[in-house]
C-alpha atoms as a PDB file:
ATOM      1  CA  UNK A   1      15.489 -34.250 -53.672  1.00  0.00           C
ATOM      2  CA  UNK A   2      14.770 -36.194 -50.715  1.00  0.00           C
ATOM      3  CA  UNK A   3      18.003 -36.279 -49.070  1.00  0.00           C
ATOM      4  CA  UNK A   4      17.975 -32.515 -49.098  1.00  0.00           C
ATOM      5  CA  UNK A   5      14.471 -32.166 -48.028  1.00  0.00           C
ATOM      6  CA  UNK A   6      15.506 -34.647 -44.565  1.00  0.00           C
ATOM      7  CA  UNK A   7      18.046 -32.141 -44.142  1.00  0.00           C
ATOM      8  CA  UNK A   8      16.146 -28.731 -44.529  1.00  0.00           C
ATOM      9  CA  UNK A   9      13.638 -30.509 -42.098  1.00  0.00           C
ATOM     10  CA  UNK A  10      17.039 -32.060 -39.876  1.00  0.00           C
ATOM     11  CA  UNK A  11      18.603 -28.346 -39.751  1.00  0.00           C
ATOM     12  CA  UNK A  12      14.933 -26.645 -39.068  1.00  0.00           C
ATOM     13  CA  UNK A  13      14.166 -28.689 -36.008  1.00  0.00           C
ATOM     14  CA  UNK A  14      17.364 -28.556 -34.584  1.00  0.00           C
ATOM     15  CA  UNK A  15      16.938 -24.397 -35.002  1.00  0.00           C
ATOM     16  CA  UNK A  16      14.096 -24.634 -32.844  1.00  0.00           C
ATOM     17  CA  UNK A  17      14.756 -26.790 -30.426  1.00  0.00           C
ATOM     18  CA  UNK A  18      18.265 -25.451 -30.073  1.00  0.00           C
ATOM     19  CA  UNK A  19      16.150 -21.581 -29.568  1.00  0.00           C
ATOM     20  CA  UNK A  20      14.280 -23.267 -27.055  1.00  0.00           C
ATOM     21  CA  UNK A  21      16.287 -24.353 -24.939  1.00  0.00           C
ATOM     22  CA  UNK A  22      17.960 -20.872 -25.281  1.00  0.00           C
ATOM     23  CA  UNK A  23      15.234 -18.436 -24.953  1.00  0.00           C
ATOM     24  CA  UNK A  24      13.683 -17.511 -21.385  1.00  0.00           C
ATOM     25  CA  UNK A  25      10.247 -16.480 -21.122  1.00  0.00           C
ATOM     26  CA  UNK A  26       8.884 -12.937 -22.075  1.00  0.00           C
ATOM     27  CA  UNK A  27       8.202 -12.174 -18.062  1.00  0.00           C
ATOM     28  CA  UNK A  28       9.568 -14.612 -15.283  1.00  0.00           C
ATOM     29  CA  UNK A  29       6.271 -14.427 -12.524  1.00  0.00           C
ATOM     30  CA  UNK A  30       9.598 -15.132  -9.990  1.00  0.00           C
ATOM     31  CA  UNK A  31      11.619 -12.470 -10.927  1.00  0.00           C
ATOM     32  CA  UNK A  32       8.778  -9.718 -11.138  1.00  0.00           C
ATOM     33  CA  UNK A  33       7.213 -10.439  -7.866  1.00  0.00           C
ATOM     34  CA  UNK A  34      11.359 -10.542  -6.351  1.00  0.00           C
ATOM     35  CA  UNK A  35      11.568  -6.823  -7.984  1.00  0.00           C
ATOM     36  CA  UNK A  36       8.417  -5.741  -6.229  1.00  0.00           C
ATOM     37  CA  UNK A  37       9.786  -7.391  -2.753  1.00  0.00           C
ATOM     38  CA  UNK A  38      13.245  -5.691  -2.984  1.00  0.00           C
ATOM     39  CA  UNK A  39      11.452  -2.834  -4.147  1.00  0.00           C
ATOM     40  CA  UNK A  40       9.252  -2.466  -1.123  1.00  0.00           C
ATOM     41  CA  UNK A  41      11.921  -3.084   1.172  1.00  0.00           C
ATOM     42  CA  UNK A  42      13.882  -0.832  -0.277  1.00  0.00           C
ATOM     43  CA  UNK A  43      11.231   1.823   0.090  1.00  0.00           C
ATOM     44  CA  UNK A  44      11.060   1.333   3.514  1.00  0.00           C
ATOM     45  CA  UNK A  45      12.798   4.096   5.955  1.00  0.00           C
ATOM     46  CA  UNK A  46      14.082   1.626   8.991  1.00  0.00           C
ATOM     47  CA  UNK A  47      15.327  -0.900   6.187  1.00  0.00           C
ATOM     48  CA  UNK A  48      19.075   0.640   6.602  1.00  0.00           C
ATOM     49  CA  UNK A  49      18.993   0.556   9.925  1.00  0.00           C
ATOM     50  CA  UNK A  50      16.862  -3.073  11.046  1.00  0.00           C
ATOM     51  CA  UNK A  51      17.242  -5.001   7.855  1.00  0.00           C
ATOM     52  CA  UNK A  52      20.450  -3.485   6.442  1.00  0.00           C
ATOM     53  CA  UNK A  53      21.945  -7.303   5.736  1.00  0.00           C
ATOM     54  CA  UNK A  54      18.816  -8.644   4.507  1.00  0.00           C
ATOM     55  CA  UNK A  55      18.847  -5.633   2.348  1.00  0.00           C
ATOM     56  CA  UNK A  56      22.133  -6.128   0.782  1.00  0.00           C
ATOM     57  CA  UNK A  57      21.342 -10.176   0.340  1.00  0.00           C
ATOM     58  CA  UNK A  58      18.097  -9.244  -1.027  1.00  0.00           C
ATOM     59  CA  UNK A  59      19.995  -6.732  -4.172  1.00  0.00           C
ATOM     60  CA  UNK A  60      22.880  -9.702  -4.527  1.00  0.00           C
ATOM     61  CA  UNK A  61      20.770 -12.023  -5.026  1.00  0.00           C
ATOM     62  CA  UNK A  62      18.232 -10.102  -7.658  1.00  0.00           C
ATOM     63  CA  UNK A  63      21.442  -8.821  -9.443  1.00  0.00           C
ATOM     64  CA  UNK A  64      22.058 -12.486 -10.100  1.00  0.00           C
ATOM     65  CA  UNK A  65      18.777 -13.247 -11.336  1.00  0.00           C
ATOM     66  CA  UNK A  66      18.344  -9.801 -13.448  1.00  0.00           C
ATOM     67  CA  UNK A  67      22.336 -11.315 -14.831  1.00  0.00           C
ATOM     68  CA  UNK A  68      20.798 -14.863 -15.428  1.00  0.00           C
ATOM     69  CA  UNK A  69      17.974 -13.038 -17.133  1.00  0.00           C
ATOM     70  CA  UNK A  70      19.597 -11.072 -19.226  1.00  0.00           C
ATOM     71  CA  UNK A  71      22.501 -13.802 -20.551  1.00  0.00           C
ATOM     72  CA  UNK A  72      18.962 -16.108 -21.311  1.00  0.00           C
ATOM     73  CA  UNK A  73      20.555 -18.447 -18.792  1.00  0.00           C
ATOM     74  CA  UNK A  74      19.053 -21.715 -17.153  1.00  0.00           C
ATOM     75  CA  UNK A  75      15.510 -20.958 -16.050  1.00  0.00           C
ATOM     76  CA  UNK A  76      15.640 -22.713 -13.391  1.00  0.00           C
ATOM     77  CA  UNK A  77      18.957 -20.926 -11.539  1.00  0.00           C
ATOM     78  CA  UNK A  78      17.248 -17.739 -12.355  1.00  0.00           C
ATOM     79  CA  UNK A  79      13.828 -18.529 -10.455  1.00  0.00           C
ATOM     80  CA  UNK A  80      16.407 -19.662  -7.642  1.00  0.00           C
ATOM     81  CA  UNK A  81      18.032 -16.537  -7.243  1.00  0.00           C
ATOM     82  CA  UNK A  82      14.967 -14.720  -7.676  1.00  0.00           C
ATOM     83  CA  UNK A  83      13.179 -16.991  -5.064  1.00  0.00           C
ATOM     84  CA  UNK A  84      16.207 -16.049  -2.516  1.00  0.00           C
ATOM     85  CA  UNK A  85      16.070 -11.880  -3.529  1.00  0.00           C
ATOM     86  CA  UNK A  86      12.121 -12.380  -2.453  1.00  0.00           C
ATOM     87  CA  UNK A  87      12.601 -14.725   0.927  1.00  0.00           C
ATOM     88  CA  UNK A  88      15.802 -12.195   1.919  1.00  0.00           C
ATOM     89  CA  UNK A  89      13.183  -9.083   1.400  1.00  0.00           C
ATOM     90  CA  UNK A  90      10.401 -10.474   3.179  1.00  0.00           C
ATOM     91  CA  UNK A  91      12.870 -11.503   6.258  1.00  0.00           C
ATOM     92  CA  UNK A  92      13.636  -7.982   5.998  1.00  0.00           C
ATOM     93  CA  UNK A  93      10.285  -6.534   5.702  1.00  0.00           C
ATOM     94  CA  UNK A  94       9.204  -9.244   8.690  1.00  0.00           C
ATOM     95  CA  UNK A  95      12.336  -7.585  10.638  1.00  0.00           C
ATOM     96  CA  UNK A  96      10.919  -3.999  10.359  1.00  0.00           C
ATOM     97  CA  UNK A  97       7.675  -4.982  11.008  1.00  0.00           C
ATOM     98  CA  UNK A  98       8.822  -6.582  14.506  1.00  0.00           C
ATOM     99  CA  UNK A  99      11.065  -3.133  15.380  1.00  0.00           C
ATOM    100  CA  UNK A 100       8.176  -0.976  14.514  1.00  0.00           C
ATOM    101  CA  UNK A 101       5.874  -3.412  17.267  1.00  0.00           C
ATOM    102  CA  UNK A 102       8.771  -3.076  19.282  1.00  0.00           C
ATOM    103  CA  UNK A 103       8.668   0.549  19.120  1.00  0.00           C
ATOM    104  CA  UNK A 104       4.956   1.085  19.759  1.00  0.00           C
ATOM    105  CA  UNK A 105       4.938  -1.463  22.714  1.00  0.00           C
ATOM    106  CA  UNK A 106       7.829   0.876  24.413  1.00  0.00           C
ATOM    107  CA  UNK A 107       5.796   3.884  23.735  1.00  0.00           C
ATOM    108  CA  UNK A 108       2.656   2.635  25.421  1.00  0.00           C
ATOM    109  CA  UNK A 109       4.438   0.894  28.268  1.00  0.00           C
ATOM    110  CA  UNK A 110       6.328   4.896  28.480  1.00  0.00           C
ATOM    111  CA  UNK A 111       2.982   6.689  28.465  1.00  0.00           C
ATOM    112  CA  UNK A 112       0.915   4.451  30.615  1.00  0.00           C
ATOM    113  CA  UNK A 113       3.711   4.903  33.414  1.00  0.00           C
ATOM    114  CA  UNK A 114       3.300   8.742  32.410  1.00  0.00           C
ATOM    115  CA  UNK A 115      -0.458   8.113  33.234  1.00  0.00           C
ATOM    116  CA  UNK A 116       0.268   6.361  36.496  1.00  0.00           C
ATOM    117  CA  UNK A 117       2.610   8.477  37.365  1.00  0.00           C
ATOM    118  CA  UNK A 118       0.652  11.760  37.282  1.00  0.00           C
ATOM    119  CA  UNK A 119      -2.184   9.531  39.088  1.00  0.00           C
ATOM    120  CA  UNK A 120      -0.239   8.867  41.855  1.00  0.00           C
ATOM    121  CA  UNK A 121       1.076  12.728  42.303  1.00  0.00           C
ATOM    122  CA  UNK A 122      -2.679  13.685  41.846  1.00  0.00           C
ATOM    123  CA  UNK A 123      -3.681  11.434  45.355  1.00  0.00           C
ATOM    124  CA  UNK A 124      -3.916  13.464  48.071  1.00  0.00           C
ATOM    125  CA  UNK A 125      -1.790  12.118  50.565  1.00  0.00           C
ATOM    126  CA  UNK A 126      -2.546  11.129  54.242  1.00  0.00           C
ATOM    127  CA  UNK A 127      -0.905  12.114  57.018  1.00  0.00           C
ATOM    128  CA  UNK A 128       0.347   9.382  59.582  1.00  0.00           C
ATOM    129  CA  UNK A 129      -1.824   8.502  61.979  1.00  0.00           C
ATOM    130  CA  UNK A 130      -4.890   9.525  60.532  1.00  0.00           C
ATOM    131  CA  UNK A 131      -7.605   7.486  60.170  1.00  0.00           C
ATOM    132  CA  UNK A 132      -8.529   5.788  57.043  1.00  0.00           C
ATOM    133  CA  UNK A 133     -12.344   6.065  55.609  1.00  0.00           C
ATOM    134  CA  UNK A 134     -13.640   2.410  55.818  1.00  0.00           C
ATOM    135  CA  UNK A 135     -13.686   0.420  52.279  1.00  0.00           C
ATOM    136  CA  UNK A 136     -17.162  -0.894  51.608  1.00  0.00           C
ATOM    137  CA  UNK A 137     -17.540  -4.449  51.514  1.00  0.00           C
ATOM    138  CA  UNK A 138     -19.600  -6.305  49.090  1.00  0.00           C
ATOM    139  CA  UNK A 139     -20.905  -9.729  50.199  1.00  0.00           C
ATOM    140  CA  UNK A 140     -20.327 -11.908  47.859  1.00  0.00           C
ATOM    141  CA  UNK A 141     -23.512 -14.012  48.918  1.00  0.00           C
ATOM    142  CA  UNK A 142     -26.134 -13.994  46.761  1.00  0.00           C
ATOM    143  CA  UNK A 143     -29.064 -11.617  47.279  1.00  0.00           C
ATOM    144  CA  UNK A 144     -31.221 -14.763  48.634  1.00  0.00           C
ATOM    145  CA  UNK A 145     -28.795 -15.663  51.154  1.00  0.00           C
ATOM    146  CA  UNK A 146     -28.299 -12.007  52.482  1.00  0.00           C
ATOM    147  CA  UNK A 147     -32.133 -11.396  52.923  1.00  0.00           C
ATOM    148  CA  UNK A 148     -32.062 -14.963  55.230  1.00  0.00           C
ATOM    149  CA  UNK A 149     -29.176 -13.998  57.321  1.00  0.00           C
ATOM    150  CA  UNK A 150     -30.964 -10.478  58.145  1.00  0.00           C
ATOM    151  CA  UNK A 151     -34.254 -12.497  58.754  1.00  0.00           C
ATOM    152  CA  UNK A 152     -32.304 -14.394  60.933  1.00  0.00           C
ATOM    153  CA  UNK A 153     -30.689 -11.939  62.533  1.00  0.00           C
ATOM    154  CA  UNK A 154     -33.629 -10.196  63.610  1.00  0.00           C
ATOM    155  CA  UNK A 155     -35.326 -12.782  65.275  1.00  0.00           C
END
């Protein structure tokens, strides 16, 4: 009887620990947050065209994970892969982000020559020769030292 109770007991912890090892978790934190990132990148309308590689790496690299996943592989390949699928859609997402900047910066520099443009047609134009109107000058004295030098001046 207590031969075959040590192996009931032998069999029943080498079940467990054998689905253990085995068995991944219920959600992998890594692999969720990797879907969201690949999801959001590939949401994005300039992804094709500015991240397009990044992209692609980001899908390899989840399909792995989701594989790894799936066969209740090693835990710890699967948070690799997943880890990459995330840093590849961020790279892409930082990629767009920088393009779109890009973008805006051309379009202000584009209307603010616009602007100066249509400034510069809007000047009426002298003719040669003719005298220019005097600039005013400021003197960059202070108000003290002004009032002395007129004092002065007068006397």
């Amino acid at each position: 009887m207590n031969t075959q109770l040590c192996r009931l007991l032998a069999v029943g912890v080498a079940a467990s620990i054998a689905s253990a090892c085995s068995s991944l978790p219920e959600t992998v934190p890594e692999l969720t947050s990797a879907r969201m990132k690949v999801n959001e990148l590939n949401t994005e309308p300039l992804a094709l065209q500015v991240a397009g590689d990044d992209l692609d790496e980001a899908r390899t690299q989840l399909g792995i994970a989701e594989e790894v996943y799936e066969d209740d592989g090693d835990i710890e390949i699967l948070e690799h892969h997943a880890y990459m699928a995330a840093t590849h859609a961020e790279i892409g997402l930082q990629r767009i982000a920088e393009e779109t900047a890009r973008e805006e910066l051309r379009s202000s520099e584009a209307c603010a020559a616009a602007f100066c443009s249509k400034r510069e047609r809007a000047k009426p134009k002298q003719q040669k020769g003719a005298p220019t109107k005097p600039s005013r000058q400021h003197s960059v004295l202070p108000k003290s030292s002004r009032r002395v030098k007129r004092l002065a001046a007068s006397y």
